[in-house]
Protein backbone atom coordinates (compact mmCIF):
# COMPACT_ATOMS: atom_id res chain seq x y z
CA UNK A 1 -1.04 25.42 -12.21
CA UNK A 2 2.44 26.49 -13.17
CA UNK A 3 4.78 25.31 -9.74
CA UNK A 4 8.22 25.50 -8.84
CA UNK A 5 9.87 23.55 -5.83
CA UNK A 6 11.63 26.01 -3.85
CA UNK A 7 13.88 25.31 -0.36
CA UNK A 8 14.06 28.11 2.26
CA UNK A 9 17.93 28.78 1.48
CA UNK A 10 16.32 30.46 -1.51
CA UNK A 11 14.58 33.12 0.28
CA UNK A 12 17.32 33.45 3.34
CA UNK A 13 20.05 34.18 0.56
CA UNK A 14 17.99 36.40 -1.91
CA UNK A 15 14.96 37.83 -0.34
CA UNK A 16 11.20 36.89 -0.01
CA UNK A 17 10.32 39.51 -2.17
CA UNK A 18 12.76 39.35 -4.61
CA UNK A 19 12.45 35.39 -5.26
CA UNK A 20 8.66 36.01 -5.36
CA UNK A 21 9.38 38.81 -8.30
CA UNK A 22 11.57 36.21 -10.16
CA UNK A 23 9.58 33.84 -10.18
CA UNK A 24 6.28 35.84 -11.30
CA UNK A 25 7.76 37.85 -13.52
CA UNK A 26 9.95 35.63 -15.55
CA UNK A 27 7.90 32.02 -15.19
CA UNK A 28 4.20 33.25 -14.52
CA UNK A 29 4.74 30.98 -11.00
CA UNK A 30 1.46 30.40 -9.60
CA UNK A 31 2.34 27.86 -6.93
CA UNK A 32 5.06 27.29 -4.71
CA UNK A 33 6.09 23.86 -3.42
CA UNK A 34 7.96 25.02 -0.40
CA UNK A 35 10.43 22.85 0.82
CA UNK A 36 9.35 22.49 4.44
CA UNK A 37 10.89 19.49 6.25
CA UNK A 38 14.05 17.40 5.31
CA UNK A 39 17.39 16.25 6.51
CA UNK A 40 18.69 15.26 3.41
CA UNK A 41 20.00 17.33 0.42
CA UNK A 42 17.14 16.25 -1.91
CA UNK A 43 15.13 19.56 -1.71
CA UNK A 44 16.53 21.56 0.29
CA UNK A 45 20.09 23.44 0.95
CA UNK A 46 22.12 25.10 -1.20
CA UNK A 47 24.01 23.32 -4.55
CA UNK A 48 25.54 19.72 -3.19
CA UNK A 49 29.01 20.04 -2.71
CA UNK A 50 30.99 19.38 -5.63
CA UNK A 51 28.18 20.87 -8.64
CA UNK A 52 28.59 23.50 -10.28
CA UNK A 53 26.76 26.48 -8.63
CA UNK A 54 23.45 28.47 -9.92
CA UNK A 55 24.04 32.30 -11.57
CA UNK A 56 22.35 33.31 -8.52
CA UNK A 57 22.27 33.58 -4.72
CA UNK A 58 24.86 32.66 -2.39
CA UNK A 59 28.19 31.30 -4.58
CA UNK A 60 29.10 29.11 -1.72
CA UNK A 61 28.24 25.50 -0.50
CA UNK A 62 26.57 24.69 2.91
CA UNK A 63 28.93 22.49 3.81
CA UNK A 64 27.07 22.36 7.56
CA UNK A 65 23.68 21.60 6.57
CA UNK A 66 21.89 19.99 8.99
CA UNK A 67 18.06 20.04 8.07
CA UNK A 68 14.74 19.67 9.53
CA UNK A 69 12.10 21.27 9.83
CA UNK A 70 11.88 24.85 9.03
CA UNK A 71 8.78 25.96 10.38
CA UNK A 72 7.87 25.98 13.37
CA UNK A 73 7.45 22.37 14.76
CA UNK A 74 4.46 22.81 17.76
CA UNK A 75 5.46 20.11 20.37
CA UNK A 76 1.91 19.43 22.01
CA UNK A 77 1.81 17.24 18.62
CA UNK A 78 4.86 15.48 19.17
CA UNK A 79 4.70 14.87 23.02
CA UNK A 80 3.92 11.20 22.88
CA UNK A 81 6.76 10.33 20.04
CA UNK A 82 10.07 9.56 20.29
CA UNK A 83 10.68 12.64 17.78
CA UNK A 84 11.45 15.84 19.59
CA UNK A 85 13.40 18.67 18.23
CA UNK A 86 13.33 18.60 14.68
CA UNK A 87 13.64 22.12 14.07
CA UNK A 88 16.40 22.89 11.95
CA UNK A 89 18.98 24.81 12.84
CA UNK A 90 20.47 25.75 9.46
CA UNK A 91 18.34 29.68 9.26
CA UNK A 92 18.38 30.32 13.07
CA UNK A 93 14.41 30.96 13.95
CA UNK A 94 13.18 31.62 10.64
CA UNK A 95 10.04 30.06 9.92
CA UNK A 96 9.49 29.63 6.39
CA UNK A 97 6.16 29.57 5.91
CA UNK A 98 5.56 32.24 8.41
CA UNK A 99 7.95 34.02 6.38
CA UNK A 100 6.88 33.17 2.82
CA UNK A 101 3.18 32.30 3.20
CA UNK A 102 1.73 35.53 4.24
CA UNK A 103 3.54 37.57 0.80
CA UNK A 104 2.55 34.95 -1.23
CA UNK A 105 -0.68 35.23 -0.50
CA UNK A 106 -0.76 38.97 -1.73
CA UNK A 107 0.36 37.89 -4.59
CA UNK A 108 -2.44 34.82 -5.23
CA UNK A 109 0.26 32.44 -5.13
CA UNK A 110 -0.64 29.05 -3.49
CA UNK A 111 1.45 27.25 -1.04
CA UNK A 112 2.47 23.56 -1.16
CA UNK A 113 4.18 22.04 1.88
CA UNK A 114 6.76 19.88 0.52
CA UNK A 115 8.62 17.41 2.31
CA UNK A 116 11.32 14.41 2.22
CA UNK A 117 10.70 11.40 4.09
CA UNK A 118 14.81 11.30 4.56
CA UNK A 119 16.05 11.59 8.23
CA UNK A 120 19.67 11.49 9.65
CA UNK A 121 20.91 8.55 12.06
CA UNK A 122 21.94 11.01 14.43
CA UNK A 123 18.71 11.83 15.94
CA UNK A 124 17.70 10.99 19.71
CA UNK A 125 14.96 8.22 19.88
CA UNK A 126 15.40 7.27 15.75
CA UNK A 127 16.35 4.01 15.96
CA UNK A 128 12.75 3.31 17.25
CA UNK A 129 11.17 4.22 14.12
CA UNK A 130 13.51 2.96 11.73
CA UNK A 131 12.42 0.14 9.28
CA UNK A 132 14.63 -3.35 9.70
CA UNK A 133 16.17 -4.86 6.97
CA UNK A 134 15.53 -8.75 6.54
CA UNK A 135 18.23 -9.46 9.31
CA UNK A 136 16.31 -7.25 11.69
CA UNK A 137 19.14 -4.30 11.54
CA UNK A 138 18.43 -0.95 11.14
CA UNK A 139 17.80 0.64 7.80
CA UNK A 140 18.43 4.47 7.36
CA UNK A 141 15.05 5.09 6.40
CA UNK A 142 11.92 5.41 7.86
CA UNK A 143 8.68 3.96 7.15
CA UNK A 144 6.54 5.82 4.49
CA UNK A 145 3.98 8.49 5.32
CA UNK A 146 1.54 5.79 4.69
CA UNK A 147 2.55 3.15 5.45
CA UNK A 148 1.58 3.58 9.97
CA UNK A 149 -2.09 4.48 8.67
CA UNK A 150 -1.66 1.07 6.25
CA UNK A 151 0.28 -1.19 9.71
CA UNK A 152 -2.20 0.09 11.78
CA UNK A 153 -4.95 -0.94 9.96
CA UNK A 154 -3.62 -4.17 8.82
CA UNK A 155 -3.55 -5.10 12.15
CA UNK A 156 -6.87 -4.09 13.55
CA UNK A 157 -8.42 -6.44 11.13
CA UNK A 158 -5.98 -8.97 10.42
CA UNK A 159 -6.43 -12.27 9.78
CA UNK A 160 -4.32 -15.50 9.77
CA UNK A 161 -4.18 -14.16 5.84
CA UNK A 162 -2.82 -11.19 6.43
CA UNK A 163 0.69 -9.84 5.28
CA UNK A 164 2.88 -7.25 7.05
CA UNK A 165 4.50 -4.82 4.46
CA UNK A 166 7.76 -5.16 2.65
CA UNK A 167 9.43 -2.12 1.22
CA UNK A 168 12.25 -2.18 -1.45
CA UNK A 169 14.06 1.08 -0.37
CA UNK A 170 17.89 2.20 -0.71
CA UNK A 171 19.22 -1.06 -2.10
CA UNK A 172 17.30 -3.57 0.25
CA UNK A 173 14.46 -4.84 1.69
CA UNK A 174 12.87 -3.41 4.39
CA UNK A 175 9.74 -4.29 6.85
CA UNK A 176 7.81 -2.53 9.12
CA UNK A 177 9.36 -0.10 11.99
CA UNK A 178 10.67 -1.67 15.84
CA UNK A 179 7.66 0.22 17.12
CA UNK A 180 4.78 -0.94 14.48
CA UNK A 181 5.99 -4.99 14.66
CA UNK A 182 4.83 -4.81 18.12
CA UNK A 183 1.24 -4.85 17.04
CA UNK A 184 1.63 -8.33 15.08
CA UNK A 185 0.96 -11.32 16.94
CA UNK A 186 1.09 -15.11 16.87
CA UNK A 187 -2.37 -15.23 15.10
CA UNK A 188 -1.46 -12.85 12.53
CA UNK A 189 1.86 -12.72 11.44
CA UNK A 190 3.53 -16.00 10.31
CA UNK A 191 7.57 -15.25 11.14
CA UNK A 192 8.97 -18.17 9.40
CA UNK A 193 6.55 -18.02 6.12
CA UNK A 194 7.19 -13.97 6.25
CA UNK A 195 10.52 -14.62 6.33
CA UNK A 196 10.95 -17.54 2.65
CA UNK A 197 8.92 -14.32 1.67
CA UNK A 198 10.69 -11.39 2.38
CA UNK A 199 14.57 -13.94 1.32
CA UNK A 200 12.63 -14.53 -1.95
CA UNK A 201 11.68 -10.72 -2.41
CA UNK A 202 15.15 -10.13 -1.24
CA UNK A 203 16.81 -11.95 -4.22
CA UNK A 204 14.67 -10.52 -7.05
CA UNK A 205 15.49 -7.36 -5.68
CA UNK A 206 18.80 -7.73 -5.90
CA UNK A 207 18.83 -9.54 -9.41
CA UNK A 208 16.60 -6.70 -10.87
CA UNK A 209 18.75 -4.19 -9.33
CA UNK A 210 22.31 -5.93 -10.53
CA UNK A 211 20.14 -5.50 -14.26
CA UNK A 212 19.00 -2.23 -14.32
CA UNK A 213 22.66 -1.08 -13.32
CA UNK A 214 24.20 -3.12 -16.65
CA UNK A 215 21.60 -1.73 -18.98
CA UNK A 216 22.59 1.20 -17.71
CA UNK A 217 25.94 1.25 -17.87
């Protein structure tokens, strides 16, 4: 496999075809790991503000990214969330994979959907599937793909042994989603011993992140 990551920008500002040719013609790319759901700048918009820009496409920032998802989101999936339009608005209608995935195809190149578990605060109905931080406020992340399949199972076959799950993310320590902690109950999940966990996790955290910063520096 010889991949490339690739956001849709890429193809809005230069061309399906065009990007395609680049990329076969001067890397041998085989596979494309299409950038197909964010709403951070991670993988996908133009250069961040403030970096120097690429010898090629657009020679301007996006200062009004948004992000999303840019395909085409089909809402009989999403009728029983609290997630509802997600599409993003930065390309209009395009659909990227409806616009990339059929020429890439003539070409034998596979594609990857590639996404970034990053969402912005300003959603409707996303403080309901935020993680909580130790002090039960709201984190700006949200649980990992995983991690509902992991909760849910967890607590179909818990036992006074069992654990909820503690994530280290952005700087602190976060637990399971609002939604999600409704599924613990008296006989297994132990709030007070969770808790001298999750304070002692907390402080190692924070000691092994205060260290890594002064090797660093």
């Amino acid at each position: 496999m010889i991949g490339i990551q690739v956001g849709a920008v890429s193809f809005v500002d230069e061309g399906t075809e065009r990007v395609l040719d680049v990329l076969q013609e001067r890397a041998s790319v085989n596979t494309l790991f299409l950038a197909v759901f964010s709403y951070g700048r991670g993988i996908a918009g133009r250069q961040i503000p403030g970096q120097p820009l690429p010898d090629h496409g657009k020679q301007e920032y996006d200062l009004n990214f948004h992000g999303g998802n840019f395909a085409a989101p089909h809402p009989q999936y999403y009728k029983n969330t609290v997630l509802n339009g997600t599409r993003a608005p930065d390309h209009g209608d395009l659909d990227i994979l409806a616009e990339v995935l059929p020429a890439a195809q003539k070409r034998g190149i596979k594609v990857i959907c590639w996404l970034e578990d990053v969402f912005r605060t300003d959603l409707p109905g996303i403080a309901e599937v935020q993680e909580r931080d130790l002090y039960g406020r709201n984190a700006e992340t949200l649980p990992s793909m995983m991690l509902p399949a992991l909760a849910w199972d967890r607590r179909m076959r818990a036992t006074s042994a069992s654990k909820p799950i503690l994530i280290w993310s952005m700087g602190t320590l976060t637990s399971m989603c609002v939604t999600a902690s409704f599924l613990a109950t008296p006989t297994n999940y132990h709030s007070e011993r969770t808790r001298r966990s999750e304070e002692t996790l907390l402080a190692f955290g924070t000691r092994s992140s205060a260290i890594g910063r002064l090797r660093a520096s």
